[in-house]
Protein backbone atom coordinates (compact mmCIF):
# COMPACT_ATOMS: atom_id res chain seq x y z
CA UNK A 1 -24.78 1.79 20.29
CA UNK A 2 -25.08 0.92 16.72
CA UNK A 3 -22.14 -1.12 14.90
CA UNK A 4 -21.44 -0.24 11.08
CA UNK A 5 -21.63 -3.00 8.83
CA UNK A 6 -17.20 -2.64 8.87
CA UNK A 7 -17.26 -3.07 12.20
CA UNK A 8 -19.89 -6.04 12.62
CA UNK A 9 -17.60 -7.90 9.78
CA UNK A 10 -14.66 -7.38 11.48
CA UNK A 11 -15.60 -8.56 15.05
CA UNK A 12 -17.03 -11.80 13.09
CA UNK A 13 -13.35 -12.43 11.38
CA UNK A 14 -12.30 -12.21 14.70
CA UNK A 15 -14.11 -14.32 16.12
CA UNK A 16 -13.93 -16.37 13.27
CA UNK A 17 -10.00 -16.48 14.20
CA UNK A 18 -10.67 -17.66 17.60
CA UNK A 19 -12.72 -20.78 16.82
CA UNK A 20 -9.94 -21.53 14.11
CA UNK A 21 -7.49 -21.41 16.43
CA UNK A 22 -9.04 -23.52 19.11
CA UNK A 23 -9.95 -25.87 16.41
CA UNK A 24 -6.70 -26.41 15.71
CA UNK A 25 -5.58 -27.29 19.14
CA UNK A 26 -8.73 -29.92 19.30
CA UNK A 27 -9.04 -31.14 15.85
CA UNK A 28 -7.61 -34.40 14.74
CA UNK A 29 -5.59 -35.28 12.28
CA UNK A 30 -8.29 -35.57 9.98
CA UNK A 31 -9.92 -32.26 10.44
CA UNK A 32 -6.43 -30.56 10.33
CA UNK A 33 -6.41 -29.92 6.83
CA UNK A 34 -10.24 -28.81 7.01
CA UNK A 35 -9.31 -26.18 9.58
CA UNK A 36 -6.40 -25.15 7.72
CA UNK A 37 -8.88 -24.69 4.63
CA UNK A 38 -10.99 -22.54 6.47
CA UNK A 39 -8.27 -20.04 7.58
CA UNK A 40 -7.23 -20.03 4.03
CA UNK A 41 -10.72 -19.03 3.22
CA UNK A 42 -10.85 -16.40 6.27
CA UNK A 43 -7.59 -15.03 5.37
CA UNK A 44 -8.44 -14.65 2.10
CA UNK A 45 -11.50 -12.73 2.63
CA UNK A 46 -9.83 -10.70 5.13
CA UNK A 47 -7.15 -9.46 2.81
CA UNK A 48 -10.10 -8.62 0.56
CA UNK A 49 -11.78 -6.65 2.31
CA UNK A 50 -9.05 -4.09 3.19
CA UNK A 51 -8.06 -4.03 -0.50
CA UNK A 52 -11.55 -2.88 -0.99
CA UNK A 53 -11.26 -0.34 1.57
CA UNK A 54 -8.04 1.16 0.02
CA UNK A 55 -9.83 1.21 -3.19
CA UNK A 56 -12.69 3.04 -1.78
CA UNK A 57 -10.38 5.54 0.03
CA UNK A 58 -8.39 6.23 -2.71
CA UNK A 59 -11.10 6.47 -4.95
CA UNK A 60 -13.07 8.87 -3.06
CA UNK A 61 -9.87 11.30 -2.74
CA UNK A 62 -9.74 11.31 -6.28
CA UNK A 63 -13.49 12.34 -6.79
């Protein structure tokens, strides 16, 4: 079974999610803002991505 490149991006910001999370639960009060910075990061790119992939949809409805 091959993965598209969507798909293999998507099951890394998942599991990017999970070690967040369970970094949060370990991390100590100094690392807590580092973890938080990372999600911000994750999130970010995350929201990115699907903008992109409205932009391509709607893009190639219009062509």
């Amino acid at each position: 079974m091959k993965l598209s490149t969507i798909s293999k991006i998507c099951a890394f910001e998942q599991l990017l999610l999970l070690l967040i999370k369970e970094a949060e639960k370990k991390a100590t009060s100094k690392w807590k803002s580092f973890v938080k910075g990372v999600k911000t990061v994750v999130y970010t790119f995350m929201v990115i991505r699907i903008l992109v992939a409205i932009y391509l949809k709607v893009k190639n409805k219009d062509a």
